[in-house]
N, C-alpha and C. Protein backbone atom coordinates (compact mmCIF):
# COMPACT_ATOMS: atom_id res chain seq x y z
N UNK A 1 12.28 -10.88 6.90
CA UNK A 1 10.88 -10.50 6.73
C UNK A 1 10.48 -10.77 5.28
N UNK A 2 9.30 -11.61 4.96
CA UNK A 2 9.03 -12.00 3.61
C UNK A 2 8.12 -10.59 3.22
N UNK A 3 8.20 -10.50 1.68
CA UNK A 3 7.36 -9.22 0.74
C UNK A 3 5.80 -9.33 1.76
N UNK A 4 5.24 -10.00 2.01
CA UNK A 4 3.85 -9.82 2.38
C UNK A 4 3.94 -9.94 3.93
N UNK A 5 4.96 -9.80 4.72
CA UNK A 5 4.75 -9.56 6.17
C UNK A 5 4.97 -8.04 6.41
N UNK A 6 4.87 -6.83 5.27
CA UNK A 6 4.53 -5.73 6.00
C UNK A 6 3.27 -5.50 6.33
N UNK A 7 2.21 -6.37 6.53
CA UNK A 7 0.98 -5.94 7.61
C UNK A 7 1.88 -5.93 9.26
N UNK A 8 2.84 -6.76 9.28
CA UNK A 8 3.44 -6.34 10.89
C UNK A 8 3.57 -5.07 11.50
N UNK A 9 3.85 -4.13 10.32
CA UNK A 9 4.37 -3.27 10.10
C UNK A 9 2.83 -2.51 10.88
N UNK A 10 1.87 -2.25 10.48
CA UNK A 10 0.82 -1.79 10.48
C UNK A 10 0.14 -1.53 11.93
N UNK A 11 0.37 0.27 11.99
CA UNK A 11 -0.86 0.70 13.69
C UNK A 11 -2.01 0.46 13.45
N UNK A 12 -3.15 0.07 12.35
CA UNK A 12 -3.82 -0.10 11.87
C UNK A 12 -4.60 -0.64 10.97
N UNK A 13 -4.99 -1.97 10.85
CA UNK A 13 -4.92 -2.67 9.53
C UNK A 13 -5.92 -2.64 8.35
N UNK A 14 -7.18 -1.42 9.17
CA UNK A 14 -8.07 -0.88 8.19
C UNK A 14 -9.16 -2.48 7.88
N UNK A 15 -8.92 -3.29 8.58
CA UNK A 15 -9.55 -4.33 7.52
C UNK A 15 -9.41 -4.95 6.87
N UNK A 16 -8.28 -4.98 6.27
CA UNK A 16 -7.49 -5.97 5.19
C UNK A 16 -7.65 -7.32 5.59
N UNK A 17 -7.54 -7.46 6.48
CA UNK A 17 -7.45 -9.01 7.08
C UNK A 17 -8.75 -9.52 6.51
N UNK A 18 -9.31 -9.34 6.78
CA UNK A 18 -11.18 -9.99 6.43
C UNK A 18 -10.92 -10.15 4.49
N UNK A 19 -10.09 -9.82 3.99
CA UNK A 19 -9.32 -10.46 2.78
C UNK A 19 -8.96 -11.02 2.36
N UNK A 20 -7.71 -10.82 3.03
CA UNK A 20 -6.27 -11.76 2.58
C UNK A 20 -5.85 -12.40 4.52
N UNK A 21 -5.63 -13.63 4.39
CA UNK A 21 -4.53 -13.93 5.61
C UNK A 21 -3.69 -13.59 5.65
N UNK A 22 -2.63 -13.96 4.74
CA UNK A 22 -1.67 -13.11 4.26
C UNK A 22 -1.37 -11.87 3.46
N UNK A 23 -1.08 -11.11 2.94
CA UNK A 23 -0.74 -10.57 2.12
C UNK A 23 -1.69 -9.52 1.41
N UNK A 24 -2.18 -8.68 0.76
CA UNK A 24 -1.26 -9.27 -0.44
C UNK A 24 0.09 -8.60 -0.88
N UNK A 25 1.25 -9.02 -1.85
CA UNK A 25 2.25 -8.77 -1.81
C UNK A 25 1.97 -7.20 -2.74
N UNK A 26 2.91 -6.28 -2.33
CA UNK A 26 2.54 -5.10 -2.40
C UNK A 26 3.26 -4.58 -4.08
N UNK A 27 4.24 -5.32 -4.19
CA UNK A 27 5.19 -5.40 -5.49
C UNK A 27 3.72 -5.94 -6.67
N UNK A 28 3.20 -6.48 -6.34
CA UNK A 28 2.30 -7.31 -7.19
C UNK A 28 0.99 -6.34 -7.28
N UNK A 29 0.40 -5.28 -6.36
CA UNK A 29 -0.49 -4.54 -6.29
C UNK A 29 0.05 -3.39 -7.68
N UNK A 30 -0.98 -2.51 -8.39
CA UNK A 30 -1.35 -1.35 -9.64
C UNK A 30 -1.25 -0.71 -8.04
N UNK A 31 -0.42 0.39 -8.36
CA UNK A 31 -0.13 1.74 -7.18
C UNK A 31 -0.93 2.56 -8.04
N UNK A 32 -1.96 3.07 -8.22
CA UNK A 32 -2.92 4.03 -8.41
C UNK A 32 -2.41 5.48 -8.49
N UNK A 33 -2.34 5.78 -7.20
CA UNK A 33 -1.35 7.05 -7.59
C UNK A 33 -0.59 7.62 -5.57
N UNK A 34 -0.13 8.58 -5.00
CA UNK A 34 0.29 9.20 -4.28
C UNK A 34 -0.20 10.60 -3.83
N UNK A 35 -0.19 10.16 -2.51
CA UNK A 35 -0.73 11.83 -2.16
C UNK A 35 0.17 12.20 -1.03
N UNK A 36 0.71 13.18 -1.36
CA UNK A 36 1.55 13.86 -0.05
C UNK A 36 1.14 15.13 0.06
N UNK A 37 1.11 14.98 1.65
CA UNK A 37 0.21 16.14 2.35
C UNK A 37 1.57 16.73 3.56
N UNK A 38 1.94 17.97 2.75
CA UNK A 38 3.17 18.39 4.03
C UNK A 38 3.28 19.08 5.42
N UNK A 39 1.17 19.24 5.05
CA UNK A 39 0.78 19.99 6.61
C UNK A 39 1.22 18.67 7.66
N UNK A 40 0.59 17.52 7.28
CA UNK A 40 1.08 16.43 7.96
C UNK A 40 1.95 15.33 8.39
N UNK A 41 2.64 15.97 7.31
CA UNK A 41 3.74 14.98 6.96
C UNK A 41 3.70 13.44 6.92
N UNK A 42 2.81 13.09 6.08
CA UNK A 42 2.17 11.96 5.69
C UNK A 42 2.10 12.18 4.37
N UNK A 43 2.15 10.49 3.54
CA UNK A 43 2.15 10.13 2.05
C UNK A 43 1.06 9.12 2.38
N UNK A 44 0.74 9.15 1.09
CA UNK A 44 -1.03 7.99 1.02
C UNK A 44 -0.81 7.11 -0.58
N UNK A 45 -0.98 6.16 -0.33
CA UNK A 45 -0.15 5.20 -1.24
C UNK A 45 -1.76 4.59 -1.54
N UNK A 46 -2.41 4.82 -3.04
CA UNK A 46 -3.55 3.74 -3.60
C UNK A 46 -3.54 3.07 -3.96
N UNK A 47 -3.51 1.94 -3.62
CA UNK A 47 -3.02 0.49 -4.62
C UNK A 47 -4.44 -0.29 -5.01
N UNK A 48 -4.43 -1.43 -5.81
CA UNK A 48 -5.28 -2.44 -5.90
C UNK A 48 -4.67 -3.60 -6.01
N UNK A 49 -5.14 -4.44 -5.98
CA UNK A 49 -4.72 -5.87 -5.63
C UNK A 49 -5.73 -6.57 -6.01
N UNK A 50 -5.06 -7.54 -7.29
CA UNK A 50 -5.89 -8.36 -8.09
C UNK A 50 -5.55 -10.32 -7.39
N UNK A 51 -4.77 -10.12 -6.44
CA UNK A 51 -4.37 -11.45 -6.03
C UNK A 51 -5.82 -12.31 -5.05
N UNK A 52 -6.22 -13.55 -5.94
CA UNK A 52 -7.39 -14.33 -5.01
C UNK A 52 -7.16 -13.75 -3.66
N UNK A 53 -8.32 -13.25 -3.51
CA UNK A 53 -8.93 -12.55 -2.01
C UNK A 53 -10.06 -13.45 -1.36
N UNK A 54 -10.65 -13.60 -0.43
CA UNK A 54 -12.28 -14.01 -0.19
C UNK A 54 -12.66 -12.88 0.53
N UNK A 55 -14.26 -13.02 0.13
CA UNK A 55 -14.99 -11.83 0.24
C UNK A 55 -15.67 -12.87 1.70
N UNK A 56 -15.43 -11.44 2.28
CA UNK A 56 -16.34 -12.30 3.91
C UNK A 56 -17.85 -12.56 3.92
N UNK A 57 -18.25 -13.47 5.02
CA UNK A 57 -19.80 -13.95 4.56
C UNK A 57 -20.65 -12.98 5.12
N UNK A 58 -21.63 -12.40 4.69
CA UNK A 58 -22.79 -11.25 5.16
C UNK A 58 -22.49 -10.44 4.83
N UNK A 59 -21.57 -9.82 4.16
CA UNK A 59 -20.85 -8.43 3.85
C UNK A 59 -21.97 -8.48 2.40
N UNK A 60 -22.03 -6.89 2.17
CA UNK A 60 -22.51 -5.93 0.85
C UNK A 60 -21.60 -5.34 0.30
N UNK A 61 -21.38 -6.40 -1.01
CA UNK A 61 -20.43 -6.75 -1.69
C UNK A 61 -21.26 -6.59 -3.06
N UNK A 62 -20.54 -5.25 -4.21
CA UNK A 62 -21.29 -5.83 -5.31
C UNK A 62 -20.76 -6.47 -6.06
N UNK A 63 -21.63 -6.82 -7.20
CA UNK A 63 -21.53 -8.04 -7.83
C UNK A 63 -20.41 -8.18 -8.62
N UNK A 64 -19.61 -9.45 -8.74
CA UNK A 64 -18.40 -9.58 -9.36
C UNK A 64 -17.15 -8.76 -9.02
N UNK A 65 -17.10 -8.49 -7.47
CA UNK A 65 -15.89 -8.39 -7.53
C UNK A 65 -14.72 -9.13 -7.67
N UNK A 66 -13.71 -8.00 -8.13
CA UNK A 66 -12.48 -8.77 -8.46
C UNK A 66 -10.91 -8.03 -8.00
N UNK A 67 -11.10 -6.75 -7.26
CA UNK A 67 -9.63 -6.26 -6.49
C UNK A 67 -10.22 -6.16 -5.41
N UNK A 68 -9.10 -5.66 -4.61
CA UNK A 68 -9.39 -5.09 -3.06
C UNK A 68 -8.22 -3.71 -3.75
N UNK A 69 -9.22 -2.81 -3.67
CA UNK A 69 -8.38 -1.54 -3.01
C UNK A 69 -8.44 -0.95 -1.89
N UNK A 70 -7.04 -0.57 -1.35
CA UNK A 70 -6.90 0.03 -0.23
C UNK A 70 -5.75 1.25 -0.03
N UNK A 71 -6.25 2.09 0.40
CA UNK A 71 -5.02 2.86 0.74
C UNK A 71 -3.99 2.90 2.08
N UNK A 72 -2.33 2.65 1.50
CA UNK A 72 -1.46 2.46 2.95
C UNK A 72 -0.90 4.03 2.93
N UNK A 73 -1.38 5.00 4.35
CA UNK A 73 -1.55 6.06 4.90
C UNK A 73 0.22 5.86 5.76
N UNK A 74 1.29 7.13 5.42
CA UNK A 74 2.64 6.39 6.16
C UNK A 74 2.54 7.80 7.14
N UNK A 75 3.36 7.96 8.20
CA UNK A 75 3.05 9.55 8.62
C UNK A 75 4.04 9.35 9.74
N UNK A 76 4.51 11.01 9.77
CA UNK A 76 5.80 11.06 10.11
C UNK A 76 6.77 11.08 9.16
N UNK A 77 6.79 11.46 7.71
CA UNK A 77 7.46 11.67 6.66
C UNK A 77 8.98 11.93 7.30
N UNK A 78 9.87 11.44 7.04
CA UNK A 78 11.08 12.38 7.05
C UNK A 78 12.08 11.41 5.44
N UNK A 79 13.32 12.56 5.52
CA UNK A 79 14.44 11.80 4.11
C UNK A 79 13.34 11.59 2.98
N UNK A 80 12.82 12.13 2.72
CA UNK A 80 11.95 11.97 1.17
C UNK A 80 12.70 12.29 0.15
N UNK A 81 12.77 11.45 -0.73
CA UNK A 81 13.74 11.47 -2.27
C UNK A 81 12.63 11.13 -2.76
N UNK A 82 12.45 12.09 -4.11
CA UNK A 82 11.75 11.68 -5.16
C UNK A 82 11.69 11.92 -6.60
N UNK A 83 12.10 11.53 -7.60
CA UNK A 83 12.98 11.26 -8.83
C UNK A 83 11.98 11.05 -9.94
N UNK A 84 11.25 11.98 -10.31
CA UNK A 84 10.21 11.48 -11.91
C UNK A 84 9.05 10.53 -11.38
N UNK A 85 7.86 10.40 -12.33
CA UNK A 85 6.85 9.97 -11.81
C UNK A 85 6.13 9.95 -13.17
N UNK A 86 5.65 8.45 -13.62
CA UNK A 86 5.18 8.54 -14.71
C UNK A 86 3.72 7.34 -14.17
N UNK A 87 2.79 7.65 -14.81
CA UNK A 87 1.82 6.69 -14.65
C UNK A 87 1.64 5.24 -15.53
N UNK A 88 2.31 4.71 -14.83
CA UNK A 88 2.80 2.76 -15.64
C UNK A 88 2.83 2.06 -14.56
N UNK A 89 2.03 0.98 -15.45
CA UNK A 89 2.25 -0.28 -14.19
C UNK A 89 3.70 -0.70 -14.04
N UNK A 90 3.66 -1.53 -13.71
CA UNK A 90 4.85 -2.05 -12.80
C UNK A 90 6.12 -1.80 -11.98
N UNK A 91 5.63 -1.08 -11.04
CA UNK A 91 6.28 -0.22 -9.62
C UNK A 91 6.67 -1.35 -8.79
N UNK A 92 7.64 -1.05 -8.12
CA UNK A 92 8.16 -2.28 -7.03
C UNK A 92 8.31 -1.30 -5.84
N UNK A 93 7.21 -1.80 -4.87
CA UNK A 93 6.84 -0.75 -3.44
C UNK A 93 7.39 -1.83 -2.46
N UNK A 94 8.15 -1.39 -1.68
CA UNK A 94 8.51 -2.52 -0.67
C UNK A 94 8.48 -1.33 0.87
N UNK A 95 8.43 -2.26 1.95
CA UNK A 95 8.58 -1.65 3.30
C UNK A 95 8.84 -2.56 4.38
N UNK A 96 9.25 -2.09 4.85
CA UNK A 96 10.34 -2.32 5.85
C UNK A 96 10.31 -1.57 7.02
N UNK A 97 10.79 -2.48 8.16
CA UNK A 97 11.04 -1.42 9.77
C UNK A 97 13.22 -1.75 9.57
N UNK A 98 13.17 -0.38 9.83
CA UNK A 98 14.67 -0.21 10.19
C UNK A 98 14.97 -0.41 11.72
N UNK A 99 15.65 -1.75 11.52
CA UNK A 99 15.82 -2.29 13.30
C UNK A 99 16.81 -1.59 14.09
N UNK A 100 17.70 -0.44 13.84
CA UNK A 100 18.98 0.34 14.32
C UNK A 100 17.95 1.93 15.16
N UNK A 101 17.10 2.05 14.55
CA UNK A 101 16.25 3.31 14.83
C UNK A 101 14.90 3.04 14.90
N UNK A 102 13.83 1.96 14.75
CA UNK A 102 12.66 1.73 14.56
C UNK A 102 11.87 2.36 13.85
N UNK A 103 12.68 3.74 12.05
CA UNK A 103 11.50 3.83 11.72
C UNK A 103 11.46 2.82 10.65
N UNK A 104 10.13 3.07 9.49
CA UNK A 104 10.05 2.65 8.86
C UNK A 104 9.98 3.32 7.53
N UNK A 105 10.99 2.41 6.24
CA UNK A 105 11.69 2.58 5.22
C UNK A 105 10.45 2.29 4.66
N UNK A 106 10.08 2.84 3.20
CA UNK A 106 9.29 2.44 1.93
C UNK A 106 10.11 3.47 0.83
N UNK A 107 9.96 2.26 -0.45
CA UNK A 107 10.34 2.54 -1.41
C UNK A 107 9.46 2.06 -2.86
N UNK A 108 9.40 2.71 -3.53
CA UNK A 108 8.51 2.64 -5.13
C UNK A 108 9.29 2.98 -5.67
N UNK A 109 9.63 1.86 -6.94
CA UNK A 109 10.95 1.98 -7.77
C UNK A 109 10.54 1.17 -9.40
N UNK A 110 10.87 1.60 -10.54
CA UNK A 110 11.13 1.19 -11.61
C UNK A 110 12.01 1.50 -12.45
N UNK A 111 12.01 1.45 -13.34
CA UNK A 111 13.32 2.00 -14.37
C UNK A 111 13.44 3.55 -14.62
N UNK A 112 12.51 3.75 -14.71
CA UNK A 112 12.70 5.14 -14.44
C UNK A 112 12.34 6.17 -13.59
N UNK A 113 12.41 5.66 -12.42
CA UNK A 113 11.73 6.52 -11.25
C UNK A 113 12.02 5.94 -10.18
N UNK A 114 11.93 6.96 -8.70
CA UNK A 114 12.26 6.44 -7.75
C UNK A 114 11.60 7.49 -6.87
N UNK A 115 10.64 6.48 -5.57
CA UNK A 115 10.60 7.37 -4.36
C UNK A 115 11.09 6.85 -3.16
N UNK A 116 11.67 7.39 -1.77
CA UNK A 116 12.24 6.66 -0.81
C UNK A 116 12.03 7.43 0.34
N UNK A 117 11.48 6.76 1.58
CA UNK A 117 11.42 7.96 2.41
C UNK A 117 11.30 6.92 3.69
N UNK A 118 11.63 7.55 5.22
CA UNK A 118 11.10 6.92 6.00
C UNK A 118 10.05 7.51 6.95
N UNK A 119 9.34 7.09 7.85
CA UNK A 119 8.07 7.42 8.52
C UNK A 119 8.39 6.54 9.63
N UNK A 120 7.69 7.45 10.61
CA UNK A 120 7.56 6.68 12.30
C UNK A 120 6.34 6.04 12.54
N UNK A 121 5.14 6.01 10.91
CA UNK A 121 4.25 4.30 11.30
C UNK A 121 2.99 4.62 10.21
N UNK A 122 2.74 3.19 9.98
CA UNK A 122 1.79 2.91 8.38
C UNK A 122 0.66 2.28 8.84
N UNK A 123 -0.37 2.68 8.59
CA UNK A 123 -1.80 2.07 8.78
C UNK A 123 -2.43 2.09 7.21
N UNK A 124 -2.99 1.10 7.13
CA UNK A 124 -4.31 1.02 6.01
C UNK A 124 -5.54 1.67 6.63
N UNK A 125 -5.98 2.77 5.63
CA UNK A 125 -6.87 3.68 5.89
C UNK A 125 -8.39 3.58 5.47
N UNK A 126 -8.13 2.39 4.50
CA UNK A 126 -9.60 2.04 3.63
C UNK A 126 -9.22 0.81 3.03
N UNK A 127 -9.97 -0.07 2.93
CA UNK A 127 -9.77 -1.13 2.41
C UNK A 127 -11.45 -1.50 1.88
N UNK A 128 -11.65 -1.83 0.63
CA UNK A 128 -12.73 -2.20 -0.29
C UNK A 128 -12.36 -3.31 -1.38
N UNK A 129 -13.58 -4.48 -1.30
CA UNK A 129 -14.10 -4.93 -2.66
C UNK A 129 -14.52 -4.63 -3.33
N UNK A 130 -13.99 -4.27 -4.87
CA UNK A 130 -14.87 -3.85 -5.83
C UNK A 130 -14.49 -4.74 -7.35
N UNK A 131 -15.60 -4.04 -8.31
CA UNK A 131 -14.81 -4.44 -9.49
C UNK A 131 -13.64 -3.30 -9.77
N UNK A 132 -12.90 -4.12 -10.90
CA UNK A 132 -11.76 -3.34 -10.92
C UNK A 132 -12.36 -2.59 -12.39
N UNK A 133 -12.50 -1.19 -12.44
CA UNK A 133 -12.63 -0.22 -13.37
C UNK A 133 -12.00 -0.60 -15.40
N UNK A 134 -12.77 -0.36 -15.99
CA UNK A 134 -12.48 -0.60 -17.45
C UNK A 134 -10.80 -0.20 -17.82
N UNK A 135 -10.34 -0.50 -18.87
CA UNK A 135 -8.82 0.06 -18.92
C UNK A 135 -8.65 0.73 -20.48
């Protein structure tokens, strides 16, 4: 499975498609931040994604966009490890279906931090063009 075929992965694709054909690769997306909710046992992953997108035709789109953010919604939480948490770019989020049990593995990892957990299924919950915010 290549980095940008976890849309397979997806009960829901929120829209993304009208984006990207492919992708985009999720290692390459600013992870915004995490929300875990334990009434539901679901994590909510914000990313943006600065990788050439096309903006679909007739859509109300404002002017100059330049990410797609979207949030990937995982649910069915179980095995959650989670190790420090600092706000810096460059996170390496990968996911995966575990073919021995069918759930599905995600992981966000850098040098100093680590989260790992698996879930029984991932939908994109929102997906938007916008500009991407001052820094």
């Amino acid at each position: 499975m290549t980095t940008s075929s976890w849309r397979e992965l997806l009960d829901d694709s929120g829209g993304i498609e009208k984006f990207y054909e492919f992708g985009p690769e999720l290692s390459s997306c600013n992870l915004i931040y995490l929300h875990m909710d334990e009434r539901g046992q679901s994590l909510t992953m914000s990313l943006e994604a600065d990788e050439p997108f096309n903006l679909p035709r007739g859509g109300d789109f404002p002017e100059g966009c330049n990410i797609i953010a979207f949030h990937l919604s995982f649910f069915g939480i179980k095995d959650l490890e989670f190790n420090g948490w600092q706000s810096r770019p460059g996170k390496r989020v990968k996911i995966f279906k575990n073919h021995s049990d069918g759930s599905i593995y995600a992981s966000i990892t850098s040098c100093e931090e680590f989260v790992k957990f698996t879930a029984d299924s991932v939908s994109v919950i929102y997906s938007q063009a916008r500009r991407k915010a001052a820094e």
